[in-house]
C-alpha atoms as a PDB file:
ATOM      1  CA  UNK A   1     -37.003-238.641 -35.495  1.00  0.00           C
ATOM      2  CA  UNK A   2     -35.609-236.099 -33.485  1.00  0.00           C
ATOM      3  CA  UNK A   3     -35.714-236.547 -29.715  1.00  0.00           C
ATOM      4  CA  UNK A   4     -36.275-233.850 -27.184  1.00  0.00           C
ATOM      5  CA  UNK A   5     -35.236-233.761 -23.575  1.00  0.00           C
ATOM      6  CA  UNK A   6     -36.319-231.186 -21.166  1.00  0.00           C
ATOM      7  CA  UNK A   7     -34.180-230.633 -17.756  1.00  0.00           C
ATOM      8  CA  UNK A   8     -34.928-228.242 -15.339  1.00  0.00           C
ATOM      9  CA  UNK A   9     -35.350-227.203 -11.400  1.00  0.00           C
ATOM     10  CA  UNK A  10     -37.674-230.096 -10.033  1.00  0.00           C
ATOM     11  CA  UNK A  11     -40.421-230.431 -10.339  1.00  0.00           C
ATOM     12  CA  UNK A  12     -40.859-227.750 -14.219  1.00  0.00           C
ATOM     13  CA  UNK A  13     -39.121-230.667 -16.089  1.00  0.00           C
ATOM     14  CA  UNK A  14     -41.750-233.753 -15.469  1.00  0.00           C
ATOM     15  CA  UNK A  15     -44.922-230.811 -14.685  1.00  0.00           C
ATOM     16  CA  UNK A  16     -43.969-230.068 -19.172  1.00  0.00           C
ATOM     17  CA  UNK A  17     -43.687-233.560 -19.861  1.00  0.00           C
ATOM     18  CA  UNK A  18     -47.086-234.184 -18.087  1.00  0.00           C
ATOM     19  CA  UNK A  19     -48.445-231.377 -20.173  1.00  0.00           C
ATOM     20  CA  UNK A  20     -46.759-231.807 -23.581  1.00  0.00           C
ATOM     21  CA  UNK A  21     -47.878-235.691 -23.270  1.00  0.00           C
ATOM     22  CA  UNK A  22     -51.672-233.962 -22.427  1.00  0.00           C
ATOM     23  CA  UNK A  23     -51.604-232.360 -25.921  1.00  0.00           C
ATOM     24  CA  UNK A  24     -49.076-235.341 -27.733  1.00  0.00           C
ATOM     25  CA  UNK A  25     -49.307-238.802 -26.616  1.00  0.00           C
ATOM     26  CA  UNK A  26     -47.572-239.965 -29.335  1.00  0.00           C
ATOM     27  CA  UNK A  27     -44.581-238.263 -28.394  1.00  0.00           C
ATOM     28  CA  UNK A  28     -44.112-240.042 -25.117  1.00  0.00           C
ATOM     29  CA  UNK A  29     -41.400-242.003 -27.371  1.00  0.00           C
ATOM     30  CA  UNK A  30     -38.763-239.166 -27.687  1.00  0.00           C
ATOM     31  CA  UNK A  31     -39.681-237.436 -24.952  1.00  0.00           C
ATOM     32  CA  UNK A  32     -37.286-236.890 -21.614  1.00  0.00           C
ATOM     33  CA  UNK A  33     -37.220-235.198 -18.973  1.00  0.00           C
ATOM     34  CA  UNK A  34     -34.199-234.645 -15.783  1.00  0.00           C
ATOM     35  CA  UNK A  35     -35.637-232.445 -12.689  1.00  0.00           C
ATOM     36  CA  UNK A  36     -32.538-230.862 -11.060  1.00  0.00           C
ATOM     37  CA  UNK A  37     -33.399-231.356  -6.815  1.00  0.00           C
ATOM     38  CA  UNK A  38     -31.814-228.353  -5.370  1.00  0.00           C
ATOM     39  CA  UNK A  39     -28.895-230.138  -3.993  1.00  0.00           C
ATOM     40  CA  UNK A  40     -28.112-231.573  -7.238  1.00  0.00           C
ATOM     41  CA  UNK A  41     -24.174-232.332  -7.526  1.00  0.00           C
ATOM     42  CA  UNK A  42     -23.718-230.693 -10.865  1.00  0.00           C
ATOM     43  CA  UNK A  43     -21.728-234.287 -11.778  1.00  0.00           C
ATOM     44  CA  UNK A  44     -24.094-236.204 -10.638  1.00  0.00           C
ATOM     45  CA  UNK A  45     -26.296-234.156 -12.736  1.00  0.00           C
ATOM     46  CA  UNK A  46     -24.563-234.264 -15.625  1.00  0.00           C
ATOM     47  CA  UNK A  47     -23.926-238.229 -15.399  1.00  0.00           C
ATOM     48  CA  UNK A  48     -28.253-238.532 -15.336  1.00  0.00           C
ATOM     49  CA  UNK A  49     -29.182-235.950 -17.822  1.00  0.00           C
ATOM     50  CA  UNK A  50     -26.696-238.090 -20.154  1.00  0.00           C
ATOM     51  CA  UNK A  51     -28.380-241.649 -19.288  1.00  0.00           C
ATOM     52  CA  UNK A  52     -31.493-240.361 -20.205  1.00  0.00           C
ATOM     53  CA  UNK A  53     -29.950-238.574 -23.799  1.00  0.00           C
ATOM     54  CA  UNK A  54     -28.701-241.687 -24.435  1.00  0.00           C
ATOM     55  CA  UNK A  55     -32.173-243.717 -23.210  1.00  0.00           C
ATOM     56  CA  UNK A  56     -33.854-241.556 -26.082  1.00  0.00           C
ATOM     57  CA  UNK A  57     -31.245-243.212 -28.855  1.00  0.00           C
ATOM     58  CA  UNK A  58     -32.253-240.928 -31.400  1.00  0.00           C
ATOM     59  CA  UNK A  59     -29.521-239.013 -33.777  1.00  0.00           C
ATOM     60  CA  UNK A  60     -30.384-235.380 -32.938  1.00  0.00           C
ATOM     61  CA  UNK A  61     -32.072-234.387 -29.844  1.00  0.00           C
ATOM     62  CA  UNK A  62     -33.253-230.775 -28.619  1.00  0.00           C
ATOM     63  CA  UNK A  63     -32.610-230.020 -24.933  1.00  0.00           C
ATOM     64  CA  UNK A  64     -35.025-227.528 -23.365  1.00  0.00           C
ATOM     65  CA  UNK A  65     -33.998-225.631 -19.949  1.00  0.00           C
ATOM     66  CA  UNK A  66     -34.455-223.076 -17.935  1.00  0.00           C
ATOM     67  CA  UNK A  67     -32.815-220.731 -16.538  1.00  0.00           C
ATOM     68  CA  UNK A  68     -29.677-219.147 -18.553  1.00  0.00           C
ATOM     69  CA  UNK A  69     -26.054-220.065 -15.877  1.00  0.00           C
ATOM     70  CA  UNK A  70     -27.954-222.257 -13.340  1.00  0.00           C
ATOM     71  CA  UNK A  71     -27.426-225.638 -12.906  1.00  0.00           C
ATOM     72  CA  UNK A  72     -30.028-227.690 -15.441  1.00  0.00           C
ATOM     73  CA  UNK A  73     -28.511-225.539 -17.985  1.00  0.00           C
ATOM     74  CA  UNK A  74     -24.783-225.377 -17.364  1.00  0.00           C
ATOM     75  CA  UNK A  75     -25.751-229.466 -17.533  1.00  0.00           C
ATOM     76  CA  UNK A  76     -27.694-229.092 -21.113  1.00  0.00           C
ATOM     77  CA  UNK A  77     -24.941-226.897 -22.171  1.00  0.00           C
ATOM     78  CA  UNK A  78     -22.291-229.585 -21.575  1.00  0.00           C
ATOM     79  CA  UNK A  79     -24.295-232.137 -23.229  1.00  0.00           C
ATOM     80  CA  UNK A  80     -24.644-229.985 -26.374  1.00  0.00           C
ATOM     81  CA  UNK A  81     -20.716-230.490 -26.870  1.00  0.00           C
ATOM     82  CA  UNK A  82     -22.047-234.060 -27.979  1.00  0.00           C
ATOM     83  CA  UNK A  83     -23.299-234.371 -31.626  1.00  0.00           C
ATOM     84  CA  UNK A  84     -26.232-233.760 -32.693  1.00  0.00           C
ATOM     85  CA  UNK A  85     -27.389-231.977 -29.185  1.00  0.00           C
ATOM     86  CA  UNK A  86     -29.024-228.709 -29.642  1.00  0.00           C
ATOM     87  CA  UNK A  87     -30.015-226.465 -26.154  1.00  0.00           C
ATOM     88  CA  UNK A  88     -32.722-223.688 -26.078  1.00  0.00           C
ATOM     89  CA  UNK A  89     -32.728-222.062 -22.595  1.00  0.00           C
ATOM     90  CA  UNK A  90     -35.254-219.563 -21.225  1.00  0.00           C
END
């Protein structure tokens, strides 16, 4: 099963997981999400978004984020150096 984790500026990330779960229960499984607080320190960041990749222990993952060269997706970028991490941003 492929996972899919969703970071972006608080509170977008959990307000999609709260909808996608409306629509998919069943996904709650290999679904994540990281909101990015404003005064995020991008390492900090970085170190969370990965704990919850790895919470989702699933081979390939998609990572959904926001907006293109802001912080949630400068994170999802450097996690898609890992394998099997894809990002979509936009």
């Amino acid at each position: 099963m492929t996972g899919l984790l969703i970071i972006a500026h608080a509170p977008l990330a959990s307000a999609l997981r709260e909808a996608a779960l409306h629509a998919f229960p069943e996904a709650a499984q290999s679904l994540a999400v990281y909101d990015v607080l404003p005064s995020a320190d991008p390492e900090l960041a970085l170190a969370e978004a990965g704990s919850r990749l790895q919470a989702l222990a699933v081979p390939e993952t998609l990572v959904l984020t926001d907006v293109f060269g802001a912080t949630p997706c400068n994170v999802a970028r450097q996690l898609a150096e890992r394998p099997g991490v894809r990002v979509a941003a936009g």
